[in-house]
Protein backbone atom coordinates (compact mmCIF):
# COMPACT_ATOMS: atom_id res chain seq x y z
CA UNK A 1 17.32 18.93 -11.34
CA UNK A 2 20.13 16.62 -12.08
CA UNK A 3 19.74 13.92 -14.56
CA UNK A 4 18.98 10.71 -12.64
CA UNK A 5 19.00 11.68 -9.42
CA UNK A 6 17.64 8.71 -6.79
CA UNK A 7 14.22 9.06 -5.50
CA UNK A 8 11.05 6.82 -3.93
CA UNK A 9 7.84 7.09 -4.93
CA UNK A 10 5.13 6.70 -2.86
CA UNK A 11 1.34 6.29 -3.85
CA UNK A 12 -1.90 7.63 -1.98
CA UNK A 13 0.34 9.60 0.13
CA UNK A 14 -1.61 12.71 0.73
CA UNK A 15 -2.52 10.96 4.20
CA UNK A 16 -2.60 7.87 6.00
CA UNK A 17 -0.53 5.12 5.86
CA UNK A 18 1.32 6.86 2.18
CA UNK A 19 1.90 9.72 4.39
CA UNK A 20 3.28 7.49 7.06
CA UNK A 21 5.31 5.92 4.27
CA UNK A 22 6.40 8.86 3.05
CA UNK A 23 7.65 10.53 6.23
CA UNK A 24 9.74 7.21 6.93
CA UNK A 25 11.66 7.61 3.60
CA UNK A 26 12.35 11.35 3.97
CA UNK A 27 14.07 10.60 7.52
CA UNK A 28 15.96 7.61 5.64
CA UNK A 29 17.27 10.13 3.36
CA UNK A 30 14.95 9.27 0.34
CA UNK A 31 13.91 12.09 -2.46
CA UNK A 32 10.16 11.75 -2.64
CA UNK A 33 7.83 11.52 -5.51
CA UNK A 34 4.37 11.41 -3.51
CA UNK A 35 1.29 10.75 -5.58
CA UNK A 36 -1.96 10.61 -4.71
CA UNK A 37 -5.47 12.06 -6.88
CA UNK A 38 -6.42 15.12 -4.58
CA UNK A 39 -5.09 18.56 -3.97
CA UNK A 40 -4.40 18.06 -0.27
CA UNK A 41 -1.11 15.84 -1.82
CA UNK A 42 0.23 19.90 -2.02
CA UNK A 43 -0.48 20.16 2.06
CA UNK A 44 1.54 16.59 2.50
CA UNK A 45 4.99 18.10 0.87
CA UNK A 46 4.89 21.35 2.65
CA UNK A 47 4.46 19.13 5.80
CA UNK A 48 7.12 16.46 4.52
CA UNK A 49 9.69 19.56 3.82
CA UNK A 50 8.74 21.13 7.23
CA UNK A 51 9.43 18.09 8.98
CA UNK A 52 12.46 19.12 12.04
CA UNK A 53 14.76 16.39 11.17
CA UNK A 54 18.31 17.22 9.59
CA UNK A 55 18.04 14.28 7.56
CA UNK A 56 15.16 15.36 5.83
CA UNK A 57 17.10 19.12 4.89
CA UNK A 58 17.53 19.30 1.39
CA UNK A 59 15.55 16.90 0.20
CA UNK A 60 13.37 17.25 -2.76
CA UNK A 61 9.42 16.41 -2.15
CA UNK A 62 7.30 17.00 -5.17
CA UNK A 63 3.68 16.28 -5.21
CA UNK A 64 1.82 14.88 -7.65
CA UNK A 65 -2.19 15.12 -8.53
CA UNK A 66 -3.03 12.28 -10.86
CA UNK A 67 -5.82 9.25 -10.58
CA UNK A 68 -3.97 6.33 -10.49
CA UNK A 69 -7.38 4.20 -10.72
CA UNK A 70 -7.23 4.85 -14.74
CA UNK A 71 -5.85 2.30 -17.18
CA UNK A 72 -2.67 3.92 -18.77
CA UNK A 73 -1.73 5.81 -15.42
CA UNK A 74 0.93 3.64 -14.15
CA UNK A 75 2.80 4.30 -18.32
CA UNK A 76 1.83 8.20 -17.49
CA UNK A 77 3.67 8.12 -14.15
CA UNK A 78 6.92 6.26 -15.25
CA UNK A 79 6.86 9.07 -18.30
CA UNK A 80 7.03 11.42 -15.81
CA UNK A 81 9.93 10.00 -13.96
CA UNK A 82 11.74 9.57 -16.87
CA UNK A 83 11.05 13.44 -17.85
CA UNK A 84 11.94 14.32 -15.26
CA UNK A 85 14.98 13.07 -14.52
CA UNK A 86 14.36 10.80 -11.71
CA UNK A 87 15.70 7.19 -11.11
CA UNK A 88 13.24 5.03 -8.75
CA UNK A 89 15.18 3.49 -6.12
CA UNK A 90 11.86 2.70 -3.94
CA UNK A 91 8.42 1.74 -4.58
CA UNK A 92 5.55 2.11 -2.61
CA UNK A 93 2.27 0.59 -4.09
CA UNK A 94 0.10 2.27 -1.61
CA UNK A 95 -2.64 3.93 -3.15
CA UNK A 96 -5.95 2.49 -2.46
CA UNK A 97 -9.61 2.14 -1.37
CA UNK A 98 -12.12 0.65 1.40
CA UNK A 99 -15.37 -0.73 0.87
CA UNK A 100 -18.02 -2.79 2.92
CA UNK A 101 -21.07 -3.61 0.22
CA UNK A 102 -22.02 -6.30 -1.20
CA UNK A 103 -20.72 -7.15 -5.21
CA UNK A 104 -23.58 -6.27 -7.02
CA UNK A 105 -24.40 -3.43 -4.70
CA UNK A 106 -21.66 -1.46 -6.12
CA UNK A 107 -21.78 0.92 -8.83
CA UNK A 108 -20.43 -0.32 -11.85
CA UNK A 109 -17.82 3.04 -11.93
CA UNK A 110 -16.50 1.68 -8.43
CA UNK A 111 -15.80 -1.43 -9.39
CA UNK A 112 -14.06 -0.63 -12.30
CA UNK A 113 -11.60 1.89 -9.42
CA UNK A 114 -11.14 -0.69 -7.22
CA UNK A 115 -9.98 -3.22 -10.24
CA UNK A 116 -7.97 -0.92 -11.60
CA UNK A 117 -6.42 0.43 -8.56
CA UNK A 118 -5.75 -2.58 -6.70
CA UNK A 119 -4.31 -5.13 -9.67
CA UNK A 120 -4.04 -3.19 -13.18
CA UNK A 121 -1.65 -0.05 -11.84
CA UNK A 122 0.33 -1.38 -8.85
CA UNK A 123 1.04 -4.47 -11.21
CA UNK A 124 1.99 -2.18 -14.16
CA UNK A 125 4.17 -0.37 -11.73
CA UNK A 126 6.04 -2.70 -10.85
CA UNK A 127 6.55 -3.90 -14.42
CA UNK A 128 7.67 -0.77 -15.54
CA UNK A 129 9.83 0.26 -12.42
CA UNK A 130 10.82 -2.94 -11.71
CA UNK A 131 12.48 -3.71 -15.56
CA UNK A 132 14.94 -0.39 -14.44
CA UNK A 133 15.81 -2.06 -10.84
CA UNK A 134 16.38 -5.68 -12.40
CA UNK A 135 18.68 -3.73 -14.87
CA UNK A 136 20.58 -1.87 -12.36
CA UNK A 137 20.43 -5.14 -10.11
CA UNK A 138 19.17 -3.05 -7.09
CA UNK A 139 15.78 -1.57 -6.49
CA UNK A 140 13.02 -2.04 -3.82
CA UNK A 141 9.34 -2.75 -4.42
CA UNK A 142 6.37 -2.97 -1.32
CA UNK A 143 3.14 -3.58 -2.43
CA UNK A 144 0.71 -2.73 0.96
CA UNK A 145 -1.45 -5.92 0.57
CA UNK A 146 -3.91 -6.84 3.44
CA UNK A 147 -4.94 -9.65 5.62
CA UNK A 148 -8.25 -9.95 3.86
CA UNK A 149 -6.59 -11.25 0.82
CA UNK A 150 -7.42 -14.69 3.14
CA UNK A 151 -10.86 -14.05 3.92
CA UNK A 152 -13.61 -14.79 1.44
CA UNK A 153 -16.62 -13.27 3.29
CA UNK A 154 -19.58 -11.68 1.97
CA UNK A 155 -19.14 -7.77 1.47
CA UNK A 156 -15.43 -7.84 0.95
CA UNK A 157 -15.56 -9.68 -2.59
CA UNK A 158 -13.61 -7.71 -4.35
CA UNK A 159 -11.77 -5.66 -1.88
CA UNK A 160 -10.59 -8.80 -0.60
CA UNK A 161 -10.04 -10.75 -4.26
CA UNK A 162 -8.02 -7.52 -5.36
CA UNK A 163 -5.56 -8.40 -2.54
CA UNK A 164 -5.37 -11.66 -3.00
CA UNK A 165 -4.28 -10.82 -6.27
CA UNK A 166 -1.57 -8.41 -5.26
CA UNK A 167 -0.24 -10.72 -2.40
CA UNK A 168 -0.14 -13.34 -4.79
CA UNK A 169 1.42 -10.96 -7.81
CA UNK A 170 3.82 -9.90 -5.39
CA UNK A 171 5.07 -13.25 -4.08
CA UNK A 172 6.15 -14.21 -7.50
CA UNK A 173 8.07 -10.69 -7.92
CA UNK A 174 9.97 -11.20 -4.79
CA UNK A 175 10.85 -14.69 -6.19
CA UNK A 176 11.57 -13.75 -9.37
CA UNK A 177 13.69 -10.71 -8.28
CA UNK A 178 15.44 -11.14 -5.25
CA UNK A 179 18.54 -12.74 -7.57
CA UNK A 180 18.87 -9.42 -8.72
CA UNK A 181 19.51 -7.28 -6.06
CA UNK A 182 15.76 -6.33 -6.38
CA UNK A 183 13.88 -6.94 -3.01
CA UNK A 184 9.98 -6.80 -2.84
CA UNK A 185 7.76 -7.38 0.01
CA UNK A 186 3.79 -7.48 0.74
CA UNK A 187 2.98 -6.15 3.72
CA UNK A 188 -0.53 -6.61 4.83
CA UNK A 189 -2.32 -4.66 7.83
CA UNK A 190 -4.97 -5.60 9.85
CA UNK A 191 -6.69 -2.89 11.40
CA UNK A 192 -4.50 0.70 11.15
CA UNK A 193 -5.82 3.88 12.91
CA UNK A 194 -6.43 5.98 10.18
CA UNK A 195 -10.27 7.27 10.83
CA UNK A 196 -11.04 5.06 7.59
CA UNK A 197 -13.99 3.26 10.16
CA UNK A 198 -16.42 4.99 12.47
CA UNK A 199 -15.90 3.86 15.89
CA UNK A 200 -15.05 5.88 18.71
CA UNK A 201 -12.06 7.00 19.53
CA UNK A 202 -11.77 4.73 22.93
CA UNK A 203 -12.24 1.80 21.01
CA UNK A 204 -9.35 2.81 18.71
CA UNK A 205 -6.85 3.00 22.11
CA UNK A 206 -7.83 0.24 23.36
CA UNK A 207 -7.18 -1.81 20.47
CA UNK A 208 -3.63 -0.21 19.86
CA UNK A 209 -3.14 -0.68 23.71
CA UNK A 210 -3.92 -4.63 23.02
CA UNK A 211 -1.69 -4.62 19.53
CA UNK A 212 -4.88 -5.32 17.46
CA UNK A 213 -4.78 -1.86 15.84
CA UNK A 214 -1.73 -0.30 14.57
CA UNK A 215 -0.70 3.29 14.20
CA UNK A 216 0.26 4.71 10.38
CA UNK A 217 3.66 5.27 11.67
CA UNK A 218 4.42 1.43 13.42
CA UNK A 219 3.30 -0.45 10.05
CA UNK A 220 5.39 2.27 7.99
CA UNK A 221 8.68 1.24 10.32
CA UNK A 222 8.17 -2.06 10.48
CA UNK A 223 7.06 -2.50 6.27
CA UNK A 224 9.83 -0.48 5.01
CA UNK A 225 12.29 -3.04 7.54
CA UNK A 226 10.80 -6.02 6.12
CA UNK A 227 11.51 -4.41 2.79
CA UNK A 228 15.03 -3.29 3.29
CA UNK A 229 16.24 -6.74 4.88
CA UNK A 230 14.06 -8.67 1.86
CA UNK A 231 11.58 -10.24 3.54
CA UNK A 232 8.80 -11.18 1.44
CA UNK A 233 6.17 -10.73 3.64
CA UNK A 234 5.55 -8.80 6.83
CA UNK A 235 1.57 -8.48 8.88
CA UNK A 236 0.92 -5.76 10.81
CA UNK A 237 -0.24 -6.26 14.08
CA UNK A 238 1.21 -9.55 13.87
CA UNK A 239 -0.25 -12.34 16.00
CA UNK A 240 -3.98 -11.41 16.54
CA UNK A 241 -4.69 -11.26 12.82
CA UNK A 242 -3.04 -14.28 12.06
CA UNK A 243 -4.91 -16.00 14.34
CA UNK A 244 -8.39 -14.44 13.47
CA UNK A 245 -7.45 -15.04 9.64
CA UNK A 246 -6.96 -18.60 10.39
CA UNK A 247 -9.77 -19.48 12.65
CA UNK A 248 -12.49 -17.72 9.25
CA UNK A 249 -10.67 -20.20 7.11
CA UNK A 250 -11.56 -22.93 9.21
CA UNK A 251 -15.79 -21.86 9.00
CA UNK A 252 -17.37 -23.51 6.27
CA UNK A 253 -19.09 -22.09 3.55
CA UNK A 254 -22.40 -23.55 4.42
CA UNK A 255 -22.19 -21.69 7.87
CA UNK A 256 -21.46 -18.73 6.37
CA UNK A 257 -24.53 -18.93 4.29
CA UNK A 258 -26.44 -19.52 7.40
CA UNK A 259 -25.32 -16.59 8.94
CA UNK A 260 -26.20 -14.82 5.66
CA UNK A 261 -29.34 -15.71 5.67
CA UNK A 262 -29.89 -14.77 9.25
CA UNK A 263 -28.25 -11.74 8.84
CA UNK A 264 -26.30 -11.43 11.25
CA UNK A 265 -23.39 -10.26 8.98
């Protein structure tokens, strides 16, 4: 491998939205570092390299097994890079989980992952990464954020508070950054098709056919254009979530206590 040679990295790209990510960067003509902490990250190369597009000939794609939801893994990555010869162009916070439980119902390990994976590593990341871009006064960062970051409803405590975090983390970056060349953008999905939630399959065509449920592939396309034109935010689908984020704001907490109570959510 040549010294220094220009890659992206992509987290939780075995499937999913990272894949989705992933695939987008390959056909823009992007080396890939895909991580993500099981073995089926091997399957997502040899479909990356197989992909029938000439602009993805040539390119390397090495996977990576490691749990990015320990403290020290974001200093353990960037080691890598360096080792390995590889200067980070793009950044992909991706990597992630999905829970619907109440605080206290969650096990004490879980909490700890979620912490870790949604604030202490992508944050870390894009300290360590982002000193290199701000030094070469070009770089790109996207942190995949999500519209609950503006919801503050039972059962989403943390998930939601974690993103609020990044969204918040990341609007400071982009601030801080854009002077230097160095563009970074939160992009924050509603719903996305990726058989993360049990419901049935018409349900799931029916909301992409009403733009209230994206696929992996449109909120890759249109993140990774926010990104590249520096915008420092982009939501995908677009109006309906705005709209549904805004009208939870508006309930106050003492109805929401009420329907607590009468548990009917």
């Amino acid at each position: 491998m040549n010294e220094f040679k220009k890659f992206a990295i992509v987290t939780g790209a075995s499937s999913g939205i990272g894949y989705a990510f992933a695939e987008q960067l390959a056909k823009r003509g992007y080396n890939l570092l895909i991580v993500s902490n099981v073995p089926e990250i091997e399957d997502a190369a040899k479909r990356l390299k197989g992909l029938e597009d000439e602009r993805v000939r040539g390119l390397e794609v090495i996977p990576l097994q490691m749990d990015l939801g320990k403290q020290g893994s974001a200093r353990e990555l960037y080691e890598y890079t360096r080792a390995h010869g590889m200067e980070i162009e793009v950044l992909v916070n991706n990597a992630g989980v999905y829970h619907d439980k109440d605080i206290l119902d969650d096990s004490e390990g879980f909490t700890s992952l979620i912490l870790n994976l949604h604030m202490y590593t992508p944050a870390m990341l894009c300290y360590l990464f982002g000193q290199d871009m701000r030094a070469r006064r070009h770089g790109y960062i996207l942190n995949v954020c999500s519209v609950t970051s503006k919801i503050v409803a039972q059962r989403l405590g943390t998930y939601a508070s974690t993103k609020c975090f990044l969204s918040a983390f990341t609007r400071s970056l982009h601030i801080e950054l854009h002077q230097y060349g160095v563009y970074v953008t939160d992009v924050s999905p509603g719903a996305v098709d990726t058989g993360l939630f049990s419901i049935p399959r018409w349900v799931t065509k029916a909301g992409k056919c009403l733009g209230i449920i994206a696929s992996p592939e449109r909120l890759a396309r249109r993140g990774l254009f926010a990104l590249f034109h520096g915008w420092a935010k982009t939501t995908v689908p677009t109006i309906f979530w705005k709209v549904l984020c805004f009208i939870i704001l508006l309930i106050p907490t003492c109805l929401l206590r009420l329907i607590r109570r009468l548990g009917w959510f």
